[in-house]
C-alpha atoms as a PDB file:
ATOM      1  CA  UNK A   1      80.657  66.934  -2.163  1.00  0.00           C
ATOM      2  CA  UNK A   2      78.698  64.037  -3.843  1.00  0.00           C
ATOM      3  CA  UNK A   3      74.840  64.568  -4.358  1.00  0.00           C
ATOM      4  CA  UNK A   4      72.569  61.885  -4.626  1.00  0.00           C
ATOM      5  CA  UNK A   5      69.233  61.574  -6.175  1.00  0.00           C
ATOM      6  CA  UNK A   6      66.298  59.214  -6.035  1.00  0.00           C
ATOM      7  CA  UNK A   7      63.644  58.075  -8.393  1.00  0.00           C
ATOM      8  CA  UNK A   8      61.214  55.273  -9.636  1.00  0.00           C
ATOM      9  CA  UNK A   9      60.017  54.870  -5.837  1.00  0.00           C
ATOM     10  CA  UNK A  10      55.834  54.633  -5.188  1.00  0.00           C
ATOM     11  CA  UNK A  11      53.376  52.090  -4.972  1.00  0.00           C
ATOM     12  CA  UNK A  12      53.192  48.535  -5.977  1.00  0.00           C
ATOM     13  CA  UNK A  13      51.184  45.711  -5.325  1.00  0.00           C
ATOM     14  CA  UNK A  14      52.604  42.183  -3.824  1.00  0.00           C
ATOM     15  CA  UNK A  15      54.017  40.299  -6.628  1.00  0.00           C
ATOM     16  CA  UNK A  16      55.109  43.527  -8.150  1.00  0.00           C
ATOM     17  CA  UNK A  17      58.330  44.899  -9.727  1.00  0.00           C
ATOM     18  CA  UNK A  18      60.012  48.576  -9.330  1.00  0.00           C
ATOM     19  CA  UNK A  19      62.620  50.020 -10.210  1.00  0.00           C
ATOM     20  CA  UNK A  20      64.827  52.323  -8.468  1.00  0.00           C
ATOM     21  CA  UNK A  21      67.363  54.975  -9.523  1.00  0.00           C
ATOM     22  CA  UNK A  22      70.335  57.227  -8.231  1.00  0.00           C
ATOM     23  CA  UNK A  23      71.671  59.724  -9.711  1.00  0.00           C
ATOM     24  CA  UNK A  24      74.847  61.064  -8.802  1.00  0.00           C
ATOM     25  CA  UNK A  25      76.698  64.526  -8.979  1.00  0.00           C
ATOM     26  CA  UNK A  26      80.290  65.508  -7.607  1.00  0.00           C
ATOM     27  CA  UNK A  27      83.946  64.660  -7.786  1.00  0.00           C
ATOM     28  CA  UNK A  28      83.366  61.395  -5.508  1.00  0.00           C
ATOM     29  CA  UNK A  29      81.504  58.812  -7.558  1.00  0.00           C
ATOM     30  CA  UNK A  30      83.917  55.639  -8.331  1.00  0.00           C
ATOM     31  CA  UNK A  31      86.020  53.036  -7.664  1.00  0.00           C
ATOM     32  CA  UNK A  32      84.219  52.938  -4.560  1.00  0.00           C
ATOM     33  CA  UNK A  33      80.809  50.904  -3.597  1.00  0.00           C
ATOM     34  CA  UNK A  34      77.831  51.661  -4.696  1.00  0.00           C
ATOM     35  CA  UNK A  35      74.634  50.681  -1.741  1.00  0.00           C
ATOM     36  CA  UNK A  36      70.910  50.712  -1.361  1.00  0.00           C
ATOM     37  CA  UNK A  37      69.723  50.572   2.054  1.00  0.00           C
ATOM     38  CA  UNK A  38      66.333  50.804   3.154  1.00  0.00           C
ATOM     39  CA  UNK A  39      64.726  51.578   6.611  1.00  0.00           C
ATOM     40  CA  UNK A  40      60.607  50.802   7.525  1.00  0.00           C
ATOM     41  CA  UNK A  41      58.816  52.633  10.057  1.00  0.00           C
ATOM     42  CA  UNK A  42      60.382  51.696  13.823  1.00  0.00           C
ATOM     43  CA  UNK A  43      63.476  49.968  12.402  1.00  0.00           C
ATOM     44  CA  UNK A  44      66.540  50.583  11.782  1.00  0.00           C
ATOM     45  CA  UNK A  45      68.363  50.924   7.861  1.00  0.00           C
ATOM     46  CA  UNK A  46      69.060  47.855   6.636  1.00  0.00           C
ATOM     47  CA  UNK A  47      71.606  47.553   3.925  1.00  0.00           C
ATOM     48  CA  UNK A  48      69.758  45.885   1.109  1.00  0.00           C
ATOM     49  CA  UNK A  49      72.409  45.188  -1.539  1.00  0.00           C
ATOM     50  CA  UNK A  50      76.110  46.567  -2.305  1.00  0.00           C
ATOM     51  CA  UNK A  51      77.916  46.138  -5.746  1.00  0.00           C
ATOM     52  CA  UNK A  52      81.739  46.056  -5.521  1.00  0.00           C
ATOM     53  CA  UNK A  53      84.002  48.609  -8.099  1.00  0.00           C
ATOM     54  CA  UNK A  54      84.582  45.329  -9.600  1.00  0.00           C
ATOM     55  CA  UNK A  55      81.154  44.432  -9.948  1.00  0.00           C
ATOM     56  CA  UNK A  56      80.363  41.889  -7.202  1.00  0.00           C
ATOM     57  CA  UNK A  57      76.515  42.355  -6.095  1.00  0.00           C
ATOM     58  CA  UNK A  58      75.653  41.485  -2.656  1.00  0.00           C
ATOM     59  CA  UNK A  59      72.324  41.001  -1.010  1.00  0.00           C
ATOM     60  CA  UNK A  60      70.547  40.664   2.079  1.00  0.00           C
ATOM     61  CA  UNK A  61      68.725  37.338   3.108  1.00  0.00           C
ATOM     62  CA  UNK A  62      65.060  39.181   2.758  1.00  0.00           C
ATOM     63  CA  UNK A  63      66.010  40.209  -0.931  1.00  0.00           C
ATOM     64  CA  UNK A  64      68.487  37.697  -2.234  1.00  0.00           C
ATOM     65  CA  UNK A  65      66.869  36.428  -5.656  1.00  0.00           C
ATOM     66  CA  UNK A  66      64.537  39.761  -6.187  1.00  0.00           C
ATOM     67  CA  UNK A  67      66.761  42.527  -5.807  1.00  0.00           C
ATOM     68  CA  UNK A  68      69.066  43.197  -8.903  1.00  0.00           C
ATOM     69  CA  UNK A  69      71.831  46.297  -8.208  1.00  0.00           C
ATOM     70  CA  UNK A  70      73.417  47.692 -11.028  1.00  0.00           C
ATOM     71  CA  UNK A  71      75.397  50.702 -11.757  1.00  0.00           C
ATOM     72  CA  UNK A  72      76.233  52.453 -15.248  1.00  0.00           C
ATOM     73  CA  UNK A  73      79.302  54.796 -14.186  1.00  0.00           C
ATOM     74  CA  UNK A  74      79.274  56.873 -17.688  1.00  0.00           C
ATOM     75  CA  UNK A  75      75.480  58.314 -16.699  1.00  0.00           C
ATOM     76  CA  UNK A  76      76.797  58.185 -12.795  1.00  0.00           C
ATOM     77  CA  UNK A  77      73.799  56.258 -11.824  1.00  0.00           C
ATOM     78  CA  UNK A  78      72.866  53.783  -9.851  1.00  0.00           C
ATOM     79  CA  UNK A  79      69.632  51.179 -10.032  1.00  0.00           C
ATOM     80  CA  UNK A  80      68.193  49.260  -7.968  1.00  0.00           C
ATOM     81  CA  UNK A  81      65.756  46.727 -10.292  1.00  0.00           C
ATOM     82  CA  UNK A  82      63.426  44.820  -7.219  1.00  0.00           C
ATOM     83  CA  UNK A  83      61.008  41.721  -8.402  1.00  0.00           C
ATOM     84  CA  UNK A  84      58.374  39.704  -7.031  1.00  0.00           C
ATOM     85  CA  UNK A  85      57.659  42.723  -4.188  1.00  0.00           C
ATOM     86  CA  UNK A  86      56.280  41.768  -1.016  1.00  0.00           C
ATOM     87  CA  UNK A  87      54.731  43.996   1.626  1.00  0.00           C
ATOM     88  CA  UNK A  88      57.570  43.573   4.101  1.00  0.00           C
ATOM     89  CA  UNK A  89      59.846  45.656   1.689  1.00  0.00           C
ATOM     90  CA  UNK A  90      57.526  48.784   1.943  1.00  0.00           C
ATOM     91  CA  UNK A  91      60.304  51.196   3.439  1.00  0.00           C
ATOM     92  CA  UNK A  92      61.918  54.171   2.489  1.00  0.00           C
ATOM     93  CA  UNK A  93      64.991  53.219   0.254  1.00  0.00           C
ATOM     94  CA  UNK A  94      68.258  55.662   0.500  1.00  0.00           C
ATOM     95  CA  UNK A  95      71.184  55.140  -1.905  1.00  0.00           C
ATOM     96  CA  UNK A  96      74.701  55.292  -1.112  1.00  0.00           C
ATOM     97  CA  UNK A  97      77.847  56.293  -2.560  1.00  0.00           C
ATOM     98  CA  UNK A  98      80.675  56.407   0.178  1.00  0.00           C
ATOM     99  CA  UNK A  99      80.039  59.119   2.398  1.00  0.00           C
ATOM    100  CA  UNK A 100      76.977  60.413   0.077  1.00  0.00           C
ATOM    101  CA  UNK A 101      73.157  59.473   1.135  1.00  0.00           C
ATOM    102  CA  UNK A 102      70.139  60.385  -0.731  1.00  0.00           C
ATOM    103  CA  UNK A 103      66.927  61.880   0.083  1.00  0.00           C
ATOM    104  CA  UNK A 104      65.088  58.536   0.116  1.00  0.00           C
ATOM    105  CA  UNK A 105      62.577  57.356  -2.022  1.00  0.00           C
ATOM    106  CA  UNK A 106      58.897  55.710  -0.746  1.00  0.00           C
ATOM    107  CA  UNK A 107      58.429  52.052  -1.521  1.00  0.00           C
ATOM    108  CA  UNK A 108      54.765  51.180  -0.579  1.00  0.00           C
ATOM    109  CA  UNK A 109      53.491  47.373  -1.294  1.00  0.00           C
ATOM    110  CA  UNK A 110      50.140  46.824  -0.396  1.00  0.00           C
ATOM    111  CA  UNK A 111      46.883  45.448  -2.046  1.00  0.00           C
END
């Protein structure tokens, strides 16, 4: 079973930058996608960005151009670099890795 951790989540003013990190554990880690999805309080998880085993970083509309997602399979980790912050992306963030889902980390942007 694959165990995932996050980090680097907390608070952050509008304008902001964060970083987030996974950490993964467990036989399952590669060649398959790596995600970050997100979910805000009454809505459902959005998927937020997805890199490809080849590499190929997708976003959604509301973070193209901020959101950076990178993995480093060596270390078996997984980052999530997020610029220019806005209150809208306040949400817990959950990474994914296949079948594997995180605890969640706490993004807060506020003034």
């Amino acid at each position: 079973q694959v165990q995932l951790v996050e980090s680097g989540g907390g608070l952050v003013q509008p304008g902001g930058s964060l970083r987030l990190s996974c950490a993964a554990s467990g036989r399952i880690f590669s060649p398959y996608a790596v995600a970050w999805y997100r979910q805000a309080p009454g809505s459902q998880r959005e998927r937020v960005a997805v890199l490809s085993p080849g590499g190929r970083g997708t976003y959604a509309d509301s973070v193209k151009g901020r959101f950076t997602i990178s993995r480093d399979n060596a270390k078996k980790m997984v980052y999530l670099e997020m610029n220019n912050l806005k209150p809208e992306d306040t949400a817990v963030y959950y990474c994914n890795v296949n079948v594997a889902w995180g605890q969640g980390t706490q993004v807060t942007v506020s003034s």
